[in-house]
PDB file of N, CA and C in Angstrom:
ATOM      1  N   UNK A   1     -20.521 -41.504 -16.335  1.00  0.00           N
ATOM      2  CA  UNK A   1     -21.539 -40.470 -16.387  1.00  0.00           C
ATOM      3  C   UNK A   1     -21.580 -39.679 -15.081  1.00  0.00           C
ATOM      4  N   UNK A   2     -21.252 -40.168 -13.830  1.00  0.00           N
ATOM      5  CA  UNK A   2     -21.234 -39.975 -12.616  1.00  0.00           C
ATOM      6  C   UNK A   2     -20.535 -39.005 -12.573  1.00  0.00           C
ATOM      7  N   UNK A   3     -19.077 -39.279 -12.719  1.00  0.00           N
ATOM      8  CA  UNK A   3     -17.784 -38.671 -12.690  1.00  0.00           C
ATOM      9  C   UNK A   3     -18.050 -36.945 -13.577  1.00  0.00           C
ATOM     10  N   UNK A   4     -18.829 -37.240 -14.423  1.00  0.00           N
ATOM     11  CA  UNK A   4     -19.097 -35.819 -16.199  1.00  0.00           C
ATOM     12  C   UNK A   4     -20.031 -35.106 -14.795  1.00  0.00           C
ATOM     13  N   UNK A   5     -21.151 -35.657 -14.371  1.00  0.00           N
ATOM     14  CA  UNK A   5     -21.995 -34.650 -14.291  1.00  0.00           C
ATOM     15  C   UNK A   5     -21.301 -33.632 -12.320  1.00  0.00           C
ATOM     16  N   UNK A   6     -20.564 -34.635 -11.342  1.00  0.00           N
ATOM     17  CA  UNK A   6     -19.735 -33.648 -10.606  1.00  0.00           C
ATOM     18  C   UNK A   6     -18.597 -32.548 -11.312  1.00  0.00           C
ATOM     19  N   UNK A   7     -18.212 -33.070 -12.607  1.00  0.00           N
ATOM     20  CA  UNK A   7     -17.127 -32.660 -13.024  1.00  0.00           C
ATOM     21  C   UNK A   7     -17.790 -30.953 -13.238  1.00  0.00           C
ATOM     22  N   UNK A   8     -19.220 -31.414 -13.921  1.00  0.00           N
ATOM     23  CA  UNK A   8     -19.884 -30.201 -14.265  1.00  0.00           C
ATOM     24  C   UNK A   8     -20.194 -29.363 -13.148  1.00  0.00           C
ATOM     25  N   UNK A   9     -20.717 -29.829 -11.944  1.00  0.00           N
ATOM     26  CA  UNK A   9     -20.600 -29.050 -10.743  1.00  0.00           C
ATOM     27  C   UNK A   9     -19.901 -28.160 -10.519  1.00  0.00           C
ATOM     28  N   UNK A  10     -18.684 -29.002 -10.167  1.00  0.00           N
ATOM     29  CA  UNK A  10     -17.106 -28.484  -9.855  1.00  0.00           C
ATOM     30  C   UNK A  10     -17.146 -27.462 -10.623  1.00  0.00           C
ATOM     31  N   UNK A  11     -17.460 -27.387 -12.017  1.00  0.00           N
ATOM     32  CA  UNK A  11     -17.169 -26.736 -12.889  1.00  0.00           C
ATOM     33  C   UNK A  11     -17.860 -24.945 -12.831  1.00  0.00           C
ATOM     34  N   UNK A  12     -19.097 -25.667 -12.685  1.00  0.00           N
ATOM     35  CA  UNK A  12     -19.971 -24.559 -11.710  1.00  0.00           C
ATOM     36  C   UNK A  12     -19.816 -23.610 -11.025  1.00  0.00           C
ATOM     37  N   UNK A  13     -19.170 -24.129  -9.614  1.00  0.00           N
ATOM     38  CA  UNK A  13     -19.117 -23.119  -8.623  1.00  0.00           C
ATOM     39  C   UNK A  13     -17.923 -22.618  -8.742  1.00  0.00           C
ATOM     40  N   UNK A  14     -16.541 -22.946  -9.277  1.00  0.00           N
ATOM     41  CA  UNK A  14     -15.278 -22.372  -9.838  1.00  0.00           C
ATOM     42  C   UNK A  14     -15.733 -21.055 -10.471  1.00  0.00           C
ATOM     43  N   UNK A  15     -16.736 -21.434 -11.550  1.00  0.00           N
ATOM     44  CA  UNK A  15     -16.714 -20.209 -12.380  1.00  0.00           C
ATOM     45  C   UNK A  15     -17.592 -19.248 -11.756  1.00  0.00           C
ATOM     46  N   UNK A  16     -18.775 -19.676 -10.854  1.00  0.00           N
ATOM     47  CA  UNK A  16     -19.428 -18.626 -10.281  1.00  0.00           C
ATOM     48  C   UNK A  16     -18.026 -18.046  -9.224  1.00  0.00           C
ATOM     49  N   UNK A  17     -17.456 -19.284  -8.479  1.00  0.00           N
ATOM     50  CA  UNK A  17     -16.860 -18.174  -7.110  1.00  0.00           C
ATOM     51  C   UNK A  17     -15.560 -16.920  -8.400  1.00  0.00           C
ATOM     52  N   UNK A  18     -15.208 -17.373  -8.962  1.00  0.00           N
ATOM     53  CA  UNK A  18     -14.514 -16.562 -10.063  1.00  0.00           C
ATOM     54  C   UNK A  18     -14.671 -15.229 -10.538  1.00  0.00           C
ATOM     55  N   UNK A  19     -16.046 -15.526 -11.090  1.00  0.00           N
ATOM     56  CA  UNK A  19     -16.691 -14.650 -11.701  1.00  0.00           C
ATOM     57  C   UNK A  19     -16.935 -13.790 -10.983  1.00  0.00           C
ATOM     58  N   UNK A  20     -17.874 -13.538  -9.407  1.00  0.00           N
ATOM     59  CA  UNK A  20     -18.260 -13.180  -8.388  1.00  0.00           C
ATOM     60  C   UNK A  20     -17.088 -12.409  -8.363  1.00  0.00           C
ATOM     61  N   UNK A  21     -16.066 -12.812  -7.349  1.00  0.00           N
ATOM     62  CA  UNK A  21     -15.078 -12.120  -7.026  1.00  0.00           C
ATOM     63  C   UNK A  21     -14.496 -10.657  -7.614  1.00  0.00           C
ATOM     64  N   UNK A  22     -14.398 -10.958  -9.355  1.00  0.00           N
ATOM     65  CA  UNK A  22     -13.960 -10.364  -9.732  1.00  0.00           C
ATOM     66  C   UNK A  22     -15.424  -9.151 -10.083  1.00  0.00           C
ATOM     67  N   UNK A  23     -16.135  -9.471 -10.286  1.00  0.00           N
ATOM     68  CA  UNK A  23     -17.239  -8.146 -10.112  1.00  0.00           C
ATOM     69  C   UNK A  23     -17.239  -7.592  -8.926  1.00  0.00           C
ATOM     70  N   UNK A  24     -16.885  -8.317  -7.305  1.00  0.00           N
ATOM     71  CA  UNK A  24     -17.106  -7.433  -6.432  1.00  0.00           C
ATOM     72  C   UNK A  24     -15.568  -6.683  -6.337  1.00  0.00           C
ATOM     73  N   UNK A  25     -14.705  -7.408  -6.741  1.00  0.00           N
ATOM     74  CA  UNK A  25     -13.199  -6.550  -7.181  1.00  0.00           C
ATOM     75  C   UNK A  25     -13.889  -5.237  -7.882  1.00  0.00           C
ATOM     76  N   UNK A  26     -14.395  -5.019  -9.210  1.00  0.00           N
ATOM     77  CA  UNK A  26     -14.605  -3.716  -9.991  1.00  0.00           C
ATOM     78  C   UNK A  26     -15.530  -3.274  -9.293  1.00  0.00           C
ATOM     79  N   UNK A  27     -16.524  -3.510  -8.159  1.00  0.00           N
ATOM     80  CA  UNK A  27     -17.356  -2.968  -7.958  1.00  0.00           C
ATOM     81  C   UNK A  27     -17.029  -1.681  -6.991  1.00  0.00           C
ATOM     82  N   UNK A  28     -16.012  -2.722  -6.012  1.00  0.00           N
ATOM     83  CA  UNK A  28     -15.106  -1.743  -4.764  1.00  0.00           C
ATOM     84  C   UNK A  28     -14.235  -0.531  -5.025  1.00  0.00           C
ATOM     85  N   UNK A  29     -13.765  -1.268  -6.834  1.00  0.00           N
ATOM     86  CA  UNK A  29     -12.559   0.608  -6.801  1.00  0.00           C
ATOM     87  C   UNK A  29     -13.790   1.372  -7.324  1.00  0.00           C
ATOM     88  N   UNK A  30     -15.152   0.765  -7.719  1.00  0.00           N
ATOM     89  CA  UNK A  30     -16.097   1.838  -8.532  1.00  0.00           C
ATOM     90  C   UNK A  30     -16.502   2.937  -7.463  1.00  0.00           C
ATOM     91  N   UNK A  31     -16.629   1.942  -5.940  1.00  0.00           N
ATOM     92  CA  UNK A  31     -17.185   2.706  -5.076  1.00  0.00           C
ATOM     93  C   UNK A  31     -16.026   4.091  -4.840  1.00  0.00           C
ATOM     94  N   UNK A  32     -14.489   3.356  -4.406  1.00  0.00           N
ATOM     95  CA  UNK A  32     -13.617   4.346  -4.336  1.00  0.00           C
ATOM     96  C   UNK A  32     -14.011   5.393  -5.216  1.00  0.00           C
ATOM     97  N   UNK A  33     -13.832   5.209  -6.835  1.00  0.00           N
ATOM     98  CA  UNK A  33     -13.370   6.211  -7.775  1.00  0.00           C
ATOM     99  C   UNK A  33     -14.893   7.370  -7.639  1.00  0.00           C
ATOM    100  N   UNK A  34     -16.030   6.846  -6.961  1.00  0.00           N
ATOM    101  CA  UNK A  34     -17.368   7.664  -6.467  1.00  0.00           C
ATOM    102  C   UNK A  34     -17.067   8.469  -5.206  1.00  0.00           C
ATOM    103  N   UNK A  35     -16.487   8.000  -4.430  1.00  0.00           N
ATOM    104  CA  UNK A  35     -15.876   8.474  -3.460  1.00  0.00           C
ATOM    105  C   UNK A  35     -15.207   9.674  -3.396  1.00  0.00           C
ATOM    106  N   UNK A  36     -13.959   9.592  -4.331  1.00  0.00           N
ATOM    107  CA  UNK A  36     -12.868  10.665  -4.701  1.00  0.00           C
ATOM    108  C   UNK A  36     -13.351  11.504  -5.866  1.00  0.00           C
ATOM    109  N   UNK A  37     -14.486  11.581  -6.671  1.00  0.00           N
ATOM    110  CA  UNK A  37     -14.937  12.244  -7.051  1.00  0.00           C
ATOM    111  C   UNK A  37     -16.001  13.102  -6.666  1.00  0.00           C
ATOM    112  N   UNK A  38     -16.596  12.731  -5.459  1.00  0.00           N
ATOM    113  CA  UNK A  38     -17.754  13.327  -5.086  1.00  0.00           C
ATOM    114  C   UNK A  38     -19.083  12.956  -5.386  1.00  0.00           C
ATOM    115  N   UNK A  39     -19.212  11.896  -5.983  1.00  0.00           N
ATOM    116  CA  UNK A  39     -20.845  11.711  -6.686  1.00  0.00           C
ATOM    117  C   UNK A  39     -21.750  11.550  -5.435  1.00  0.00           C
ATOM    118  N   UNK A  40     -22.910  11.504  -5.923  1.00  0.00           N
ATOM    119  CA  UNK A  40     -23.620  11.818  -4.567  1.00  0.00           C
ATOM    120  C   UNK A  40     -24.050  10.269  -4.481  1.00  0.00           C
ATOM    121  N   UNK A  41     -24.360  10.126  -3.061  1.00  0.00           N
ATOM    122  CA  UNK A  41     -24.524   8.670  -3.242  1.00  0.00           C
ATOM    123  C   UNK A  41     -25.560   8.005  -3.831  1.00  0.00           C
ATOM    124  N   UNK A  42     -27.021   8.423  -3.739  1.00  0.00           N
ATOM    125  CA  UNK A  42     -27.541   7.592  -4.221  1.00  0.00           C
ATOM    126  C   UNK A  42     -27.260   7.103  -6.060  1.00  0.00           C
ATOM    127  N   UNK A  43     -26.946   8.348  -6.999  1.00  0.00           N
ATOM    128  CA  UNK A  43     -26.391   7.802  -8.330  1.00  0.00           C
ATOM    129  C   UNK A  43     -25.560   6.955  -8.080  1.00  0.00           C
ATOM    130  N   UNK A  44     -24.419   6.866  -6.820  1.00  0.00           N
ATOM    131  CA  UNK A  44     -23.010   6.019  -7.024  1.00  0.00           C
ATOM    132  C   UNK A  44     -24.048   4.680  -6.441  1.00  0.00           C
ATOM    133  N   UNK A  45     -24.937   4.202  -5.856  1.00  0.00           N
ATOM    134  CA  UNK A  45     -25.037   3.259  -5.163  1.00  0.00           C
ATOM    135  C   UNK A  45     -25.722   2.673  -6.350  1.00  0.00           C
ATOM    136  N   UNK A  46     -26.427   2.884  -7.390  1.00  0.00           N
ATOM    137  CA  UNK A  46     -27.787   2.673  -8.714  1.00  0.00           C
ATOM    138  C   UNK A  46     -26.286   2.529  -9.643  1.00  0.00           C
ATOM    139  N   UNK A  47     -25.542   3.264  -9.891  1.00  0.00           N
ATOM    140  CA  UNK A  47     -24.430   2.897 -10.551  1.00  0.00           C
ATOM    141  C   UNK A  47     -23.373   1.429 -10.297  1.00  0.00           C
ATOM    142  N   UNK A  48     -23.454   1.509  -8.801  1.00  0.00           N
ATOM    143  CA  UNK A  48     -22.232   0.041  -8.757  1.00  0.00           C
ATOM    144  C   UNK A  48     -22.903  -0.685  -9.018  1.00  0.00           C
ATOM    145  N   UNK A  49     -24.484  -1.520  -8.393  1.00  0.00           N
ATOM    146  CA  UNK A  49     -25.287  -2.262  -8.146  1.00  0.00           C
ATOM    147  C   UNK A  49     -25.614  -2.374  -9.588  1.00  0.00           C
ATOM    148  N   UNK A  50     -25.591  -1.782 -10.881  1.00  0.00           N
ATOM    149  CA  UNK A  50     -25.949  -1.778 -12.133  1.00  0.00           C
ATOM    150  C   UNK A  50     -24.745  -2.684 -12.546  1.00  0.00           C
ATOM    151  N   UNK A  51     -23.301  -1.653 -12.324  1.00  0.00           N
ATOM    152  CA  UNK A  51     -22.677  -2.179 -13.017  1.00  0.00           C
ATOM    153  C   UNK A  51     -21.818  -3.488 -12.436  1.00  0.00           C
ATOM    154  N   UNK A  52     -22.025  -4.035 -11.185  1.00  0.00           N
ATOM    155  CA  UNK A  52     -21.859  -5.276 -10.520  1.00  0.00           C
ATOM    156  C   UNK A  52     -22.293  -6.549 -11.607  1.00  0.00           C
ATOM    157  N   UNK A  53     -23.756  -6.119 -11.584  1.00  0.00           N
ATOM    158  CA  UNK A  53     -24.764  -7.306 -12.266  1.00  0.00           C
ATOM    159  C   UNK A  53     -24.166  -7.090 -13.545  1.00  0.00           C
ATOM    160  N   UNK A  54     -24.212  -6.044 -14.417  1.00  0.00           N
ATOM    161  CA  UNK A  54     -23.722  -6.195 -15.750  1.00  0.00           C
ATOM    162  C   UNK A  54     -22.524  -6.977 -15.964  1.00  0.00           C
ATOM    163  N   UNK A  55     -21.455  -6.727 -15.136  1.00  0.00           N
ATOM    164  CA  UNK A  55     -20.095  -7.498 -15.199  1.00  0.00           C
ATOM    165  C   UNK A  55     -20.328  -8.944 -15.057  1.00  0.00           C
ATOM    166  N   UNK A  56     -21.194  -9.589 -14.011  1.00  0.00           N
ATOM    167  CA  UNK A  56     -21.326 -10.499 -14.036  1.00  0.00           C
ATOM    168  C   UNK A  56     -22.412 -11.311 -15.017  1.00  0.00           C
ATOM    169  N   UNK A  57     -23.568 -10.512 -15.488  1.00  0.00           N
ATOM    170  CA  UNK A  57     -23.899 -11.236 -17.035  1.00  0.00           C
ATOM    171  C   UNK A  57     -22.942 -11.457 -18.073  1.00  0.00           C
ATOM    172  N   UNK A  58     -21.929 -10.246 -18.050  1.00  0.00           N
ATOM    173  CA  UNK A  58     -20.978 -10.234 -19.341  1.00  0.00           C
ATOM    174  C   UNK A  58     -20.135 -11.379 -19.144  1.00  0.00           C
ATOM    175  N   UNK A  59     -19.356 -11.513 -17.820  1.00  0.00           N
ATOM    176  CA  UNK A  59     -18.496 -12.274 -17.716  1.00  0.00           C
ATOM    177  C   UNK A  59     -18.902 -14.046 -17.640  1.00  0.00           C
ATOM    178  N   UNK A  60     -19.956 -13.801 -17.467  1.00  0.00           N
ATOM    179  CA  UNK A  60     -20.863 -15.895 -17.734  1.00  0.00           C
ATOM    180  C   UNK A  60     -21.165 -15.727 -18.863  1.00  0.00           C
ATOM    181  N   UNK A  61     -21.544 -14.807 -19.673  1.00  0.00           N
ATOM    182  CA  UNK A  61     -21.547 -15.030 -21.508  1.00  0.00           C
ATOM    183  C   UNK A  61     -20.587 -14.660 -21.885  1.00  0.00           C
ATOM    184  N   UNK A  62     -19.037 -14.296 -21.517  1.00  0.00           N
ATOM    185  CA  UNK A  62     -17.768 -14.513 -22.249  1.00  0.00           C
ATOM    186  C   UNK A  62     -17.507 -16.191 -21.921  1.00  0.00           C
ATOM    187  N   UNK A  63     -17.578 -16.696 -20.452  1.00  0.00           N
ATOM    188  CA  UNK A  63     -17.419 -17.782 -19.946  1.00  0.00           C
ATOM    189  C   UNK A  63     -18.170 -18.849 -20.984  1.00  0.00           C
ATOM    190  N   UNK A  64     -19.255 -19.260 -20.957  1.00  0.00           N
ATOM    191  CA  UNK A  64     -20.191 -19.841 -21.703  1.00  0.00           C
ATOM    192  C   UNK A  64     -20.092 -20.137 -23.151  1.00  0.00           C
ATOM    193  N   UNK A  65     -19.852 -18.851 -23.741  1.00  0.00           N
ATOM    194  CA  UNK A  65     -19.205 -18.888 -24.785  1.00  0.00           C
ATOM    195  C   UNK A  65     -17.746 -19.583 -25.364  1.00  0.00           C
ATOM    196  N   UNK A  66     -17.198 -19.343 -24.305  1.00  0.00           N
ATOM    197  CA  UNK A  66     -15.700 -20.184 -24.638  1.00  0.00           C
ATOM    198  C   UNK A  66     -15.816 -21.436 -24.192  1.00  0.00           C
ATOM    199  N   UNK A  67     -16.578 -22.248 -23.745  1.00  0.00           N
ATOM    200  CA  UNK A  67     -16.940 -23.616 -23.587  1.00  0.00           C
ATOM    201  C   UNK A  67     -18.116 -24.158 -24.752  1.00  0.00           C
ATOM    202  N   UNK A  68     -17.499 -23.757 -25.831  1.00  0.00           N
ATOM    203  CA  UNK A  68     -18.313 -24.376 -27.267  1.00  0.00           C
ATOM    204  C   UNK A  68     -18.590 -26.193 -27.589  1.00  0.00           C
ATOM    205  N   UNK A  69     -17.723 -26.707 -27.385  1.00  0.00           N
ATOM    206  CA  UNK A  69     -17.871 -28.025 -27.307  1.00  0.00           C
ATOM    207  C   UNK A  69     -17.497 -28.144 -26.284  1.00  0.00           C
ATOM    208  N   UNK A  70     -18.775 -29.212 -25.337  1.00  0.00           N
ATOM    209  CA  UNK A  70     -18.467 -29.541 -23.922  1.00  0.00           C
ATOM    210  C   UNK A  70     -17.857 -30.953 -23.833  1.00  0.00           C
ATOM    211  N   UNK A  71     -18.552 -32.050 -24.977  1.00  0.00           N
ATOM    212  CA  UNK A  71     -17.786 -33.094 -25.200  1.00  0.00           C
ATOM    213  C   UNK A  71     -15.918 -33.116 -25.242  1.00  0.00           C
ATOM    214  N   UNK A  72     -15.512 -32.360 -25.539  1.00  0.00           N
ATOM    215  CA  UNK A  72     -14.293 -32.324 -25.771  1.00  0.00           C
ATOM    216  C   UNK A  72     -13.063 -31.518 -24.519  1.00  0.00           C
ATOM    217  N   UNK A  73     -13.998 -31.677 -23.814  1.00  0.00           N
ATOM    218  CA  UNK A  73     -13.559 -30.093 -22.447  1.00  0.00           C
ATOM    219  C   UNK A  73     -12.463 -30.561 -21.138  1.00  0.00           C
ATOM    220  N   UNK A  74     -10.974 -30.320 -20.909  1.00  0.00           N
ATOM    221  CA  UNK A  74     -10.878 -30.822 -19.978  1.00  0.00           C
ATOM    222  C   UNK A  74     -11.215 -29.908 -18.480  1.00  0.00           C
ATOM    223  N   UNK A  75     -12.250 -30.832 -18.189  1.00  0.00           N
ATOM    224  CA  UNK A  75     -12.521 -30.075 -16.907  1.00  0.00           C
ATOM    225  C   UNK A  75     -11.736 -30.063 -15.518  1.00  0.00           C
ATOM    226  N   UNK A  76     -10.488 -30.778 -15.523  1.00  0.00           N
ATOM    227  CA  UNK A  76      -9.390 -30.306 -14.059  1.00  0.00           C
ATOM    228  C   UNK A  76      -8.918 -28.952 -15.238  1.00  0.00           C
ATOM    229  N   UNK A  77      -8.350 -28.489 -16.368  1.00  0.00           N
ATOM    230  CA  UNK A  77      -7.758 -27.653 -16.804  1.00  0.00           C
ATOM    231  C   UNK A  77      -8.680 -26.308 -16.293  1.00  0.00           C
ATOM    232  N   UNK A  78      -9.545 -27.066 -16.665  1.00  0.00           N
ATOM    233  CA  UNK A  78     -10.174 -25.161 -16.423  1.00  0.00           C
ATOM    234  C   UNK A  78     -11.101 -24.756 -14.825  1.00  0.00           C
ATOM    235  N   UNK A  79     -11.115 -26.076 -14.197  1.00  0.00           N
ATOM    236  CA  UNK A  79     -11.301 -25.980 -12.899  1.00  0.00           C
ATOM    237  C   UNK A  79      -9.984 -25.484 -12.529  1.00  0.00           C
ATOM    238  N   UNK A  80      -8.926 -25.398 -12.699  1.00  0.00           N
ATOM    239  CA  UNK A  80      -7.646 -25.540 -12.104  1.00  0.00           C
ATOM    240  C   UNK A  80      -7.440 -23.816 -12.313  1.00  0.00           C
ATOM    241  N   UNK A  81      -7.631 -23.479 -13.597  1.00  0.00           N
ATOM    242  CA  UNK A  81      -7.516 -22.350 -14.350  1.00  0.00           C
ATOM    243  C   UNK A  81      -7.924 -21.186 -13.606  1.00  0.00           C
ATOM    244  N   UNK A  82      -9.646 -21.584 -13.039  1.00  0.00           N
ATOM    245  CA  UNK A  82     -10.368 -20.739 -12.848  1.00  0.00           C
ATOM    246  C   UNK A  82      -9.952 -20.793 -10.748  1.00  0.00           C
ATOM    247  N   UNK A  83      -9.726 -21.700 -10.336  1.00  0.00           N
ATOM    248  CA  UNK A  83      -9.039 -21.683  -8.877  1.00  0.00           C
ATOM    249  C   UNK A  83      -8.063 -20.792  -8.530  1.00  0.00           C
ATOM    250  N   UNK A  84      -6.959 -20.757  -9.993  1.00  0.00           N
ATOM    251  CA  UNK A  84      -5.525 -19.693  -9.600  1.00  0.00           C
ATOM    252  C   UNK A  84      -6.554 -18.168  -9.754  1.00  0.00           C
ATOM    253  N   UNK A  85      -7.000 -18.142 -10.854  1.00  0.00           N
ATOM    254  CA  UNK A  85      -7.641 -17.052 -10.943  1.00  0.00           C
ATOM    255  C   UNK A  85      -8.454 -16.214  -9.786  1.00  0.00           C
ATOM    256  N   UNK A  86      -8.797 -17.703  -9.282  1.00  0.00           N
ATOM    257  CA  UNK A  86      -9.332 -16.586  -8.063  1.00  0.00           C
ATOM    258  C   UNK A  86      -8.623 -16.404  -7.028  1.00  0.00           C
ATOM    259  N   UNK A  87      -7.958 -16.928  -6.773  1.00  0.00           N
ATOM    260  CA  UNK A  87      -6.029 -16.670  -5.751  1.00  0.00           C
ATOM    261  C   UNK A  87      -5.965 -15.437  -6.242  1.00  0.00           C
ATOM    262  N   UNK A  88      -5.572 -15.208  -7.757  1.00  0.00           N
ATOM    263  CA  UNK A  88      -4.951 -13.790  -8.112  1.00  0.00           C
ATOM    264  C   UNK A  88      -5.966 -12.846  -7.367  1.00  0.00           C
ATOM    265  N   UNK A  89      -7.554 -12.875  -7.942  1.00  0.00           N
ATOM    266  CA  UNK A  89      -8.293 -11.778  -7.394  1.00  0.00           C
ATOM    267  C   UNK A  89      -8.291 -11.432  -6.325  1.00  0.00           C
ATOM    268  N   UNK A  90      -8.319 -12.660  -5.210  1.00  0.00           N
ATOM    269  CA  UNK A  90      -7.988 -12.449  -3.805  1.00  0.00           C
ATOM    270  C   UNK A  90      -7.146 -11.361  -3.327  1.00  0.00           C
ATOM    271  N   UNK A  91      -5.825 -11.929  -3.799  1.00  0.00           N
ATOM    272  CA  UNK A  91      -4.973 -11.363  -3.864  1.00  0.00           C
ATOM    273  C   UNK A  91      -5.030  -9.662  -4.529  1.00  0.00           C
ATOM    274  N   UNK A  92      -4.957  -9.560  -5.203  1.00  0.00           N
ATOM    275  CA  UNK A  92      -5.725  -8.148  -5.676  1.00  0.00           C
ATOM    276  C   UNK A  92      -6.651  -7.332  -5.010  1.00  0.00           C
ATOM    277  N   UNK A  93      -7.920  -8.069  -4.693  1.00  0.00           N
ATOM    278  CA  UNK A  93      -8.282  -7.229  -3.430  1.00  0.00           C
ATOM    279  C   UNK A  93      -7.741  -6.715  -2.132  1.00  0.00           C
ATOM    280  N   UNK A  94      -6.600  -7.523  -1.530  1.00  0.00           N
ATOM    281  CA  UNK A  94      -6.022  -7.569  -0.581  1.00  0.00           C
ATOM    282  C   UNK A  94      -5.105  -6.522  -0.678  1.00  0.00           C
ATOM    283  N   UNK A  95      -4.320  -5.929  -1.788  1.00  0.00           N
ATOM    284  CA  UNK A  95      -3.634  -5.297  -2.036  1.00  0.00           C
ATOM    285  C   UNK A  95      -3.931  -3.707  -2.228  1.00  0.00           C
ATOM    286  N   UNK A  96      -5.224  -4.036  -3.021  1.00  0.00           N
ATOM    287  CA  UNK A  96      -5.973  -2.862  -3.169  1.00  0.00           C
ATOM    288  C   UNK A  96      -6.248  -2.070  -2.144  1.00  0.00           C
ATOM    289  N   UNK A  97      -6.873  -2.969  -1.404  1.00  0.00           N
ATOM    290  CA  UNK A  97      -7.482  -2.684   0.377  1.00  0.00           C
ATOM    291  C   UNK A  97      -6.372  -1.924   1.179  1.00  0.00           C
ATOM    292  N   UNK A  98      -5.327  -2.523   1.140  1.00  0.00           N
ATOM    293  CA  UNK A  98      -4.210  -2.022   1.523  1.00  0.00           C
ATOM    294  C   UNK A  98      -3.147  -1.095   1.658  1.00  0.00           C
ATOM    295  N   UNK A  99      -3.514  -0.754  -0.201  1.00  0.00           N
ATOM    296  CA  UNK A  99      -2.573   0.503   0.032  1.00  0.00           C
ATOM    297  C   UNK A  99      -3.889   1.847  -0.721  1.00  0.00           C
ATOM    298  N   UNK A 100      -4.543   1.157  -1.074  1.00  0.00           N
ATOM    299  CA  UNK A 100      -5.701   2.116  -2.194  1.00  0.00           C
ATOM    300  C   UNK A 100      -6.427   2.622  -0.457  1.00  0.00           C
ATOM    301  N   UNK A 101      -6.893   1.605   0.157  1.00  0.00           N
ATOM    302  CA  UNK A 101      -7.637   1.942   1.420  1.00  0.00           C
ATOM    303  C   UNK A 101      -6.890   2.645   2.511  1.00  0.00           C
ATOM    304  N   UNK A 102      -5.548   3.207   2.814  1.00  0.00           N
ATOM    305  CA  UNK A 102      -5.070   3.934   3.122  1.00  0.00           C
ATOM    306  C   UNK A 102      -5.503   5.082   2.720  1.00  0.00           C
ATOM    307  N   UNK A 103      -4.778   5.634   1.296  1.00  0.00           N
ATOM    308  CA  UNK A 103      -4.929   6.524   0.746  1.00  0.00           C
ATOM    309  C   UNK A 103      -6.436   7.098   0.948  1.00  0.00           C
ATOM    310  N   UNK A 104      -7.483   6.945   0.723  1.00  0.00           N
ATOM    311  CA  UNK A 104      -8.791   7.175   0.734  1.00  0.00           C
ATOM    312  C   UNK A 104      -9.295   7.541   2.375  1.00  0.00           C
ATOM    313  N   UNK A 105      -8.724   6.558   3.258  1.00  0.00           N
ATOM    314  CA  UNK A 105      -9.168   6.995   4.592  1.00  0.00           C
ATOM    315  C   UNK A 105      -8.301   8.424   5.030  1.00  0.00           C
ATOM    316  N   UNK A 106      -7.307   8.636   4.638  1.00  0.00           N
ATOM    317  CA  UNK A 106      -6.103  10.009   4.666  1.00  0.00           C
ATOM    318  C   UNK A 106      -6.936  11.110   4.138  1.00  0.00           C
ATOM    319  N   UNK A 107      -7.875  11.002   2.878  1.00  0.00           N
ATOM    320  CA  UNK A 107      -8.017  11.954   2.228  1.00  0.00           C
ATOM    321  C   UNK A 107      -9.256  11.941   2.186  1.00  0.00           C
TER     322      UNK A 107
END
């Protein structure tokens, strides 16, 4: 029982640090794509901050949802799952930053 309810922890903060990431990933090109369009800021700032939180309700009720039976769940698989996943995003931001954040400081 010990072992189920860390497992659930673990399970926890994987999917929050996951989840997180990848909303502040869409949140950053939102700011860019406000940026290079001109919006004025306060709509762009009521816009990311909207659509930050929305991504991250959506993405814990896609999450939530696909964990239908918990009895049956292996939890290193999808702890493991959700760890690379956030490597990739990392990674993705890093890249973004890199060559997207060039471009934008140039122009």
């Amino acid at each position: 029982m010990l072992k189920k309810d860390f497992s659930l922890i673990g399970l926890g903060i994987c999917s929050w640090i996951a989840i997180v990431s990848l909303a502040y990933t869409l949140q950053i090109i939102s700011i860019d794509l406000f940026i290079i369009n001109n919006i004025d800021y306060d709509y762009a700032n009521v816009i990311q901050h909207f659509l930050y939180n929305f991504i991250i309700v959506v993405l814990y009720y896609i999450f939530l949802k696909s964990l239908k039976d918990i009895r049956y769940l292996n939890y290193k698989k999808v702890i493991k799952y959700l760890i690379v996943s956030f490597v990739l995003i990392q990674v993705l931001q890093f890249l973004y930053a890199f060559y997207v954040g060039d471009y934008i400081y140039e122009n």
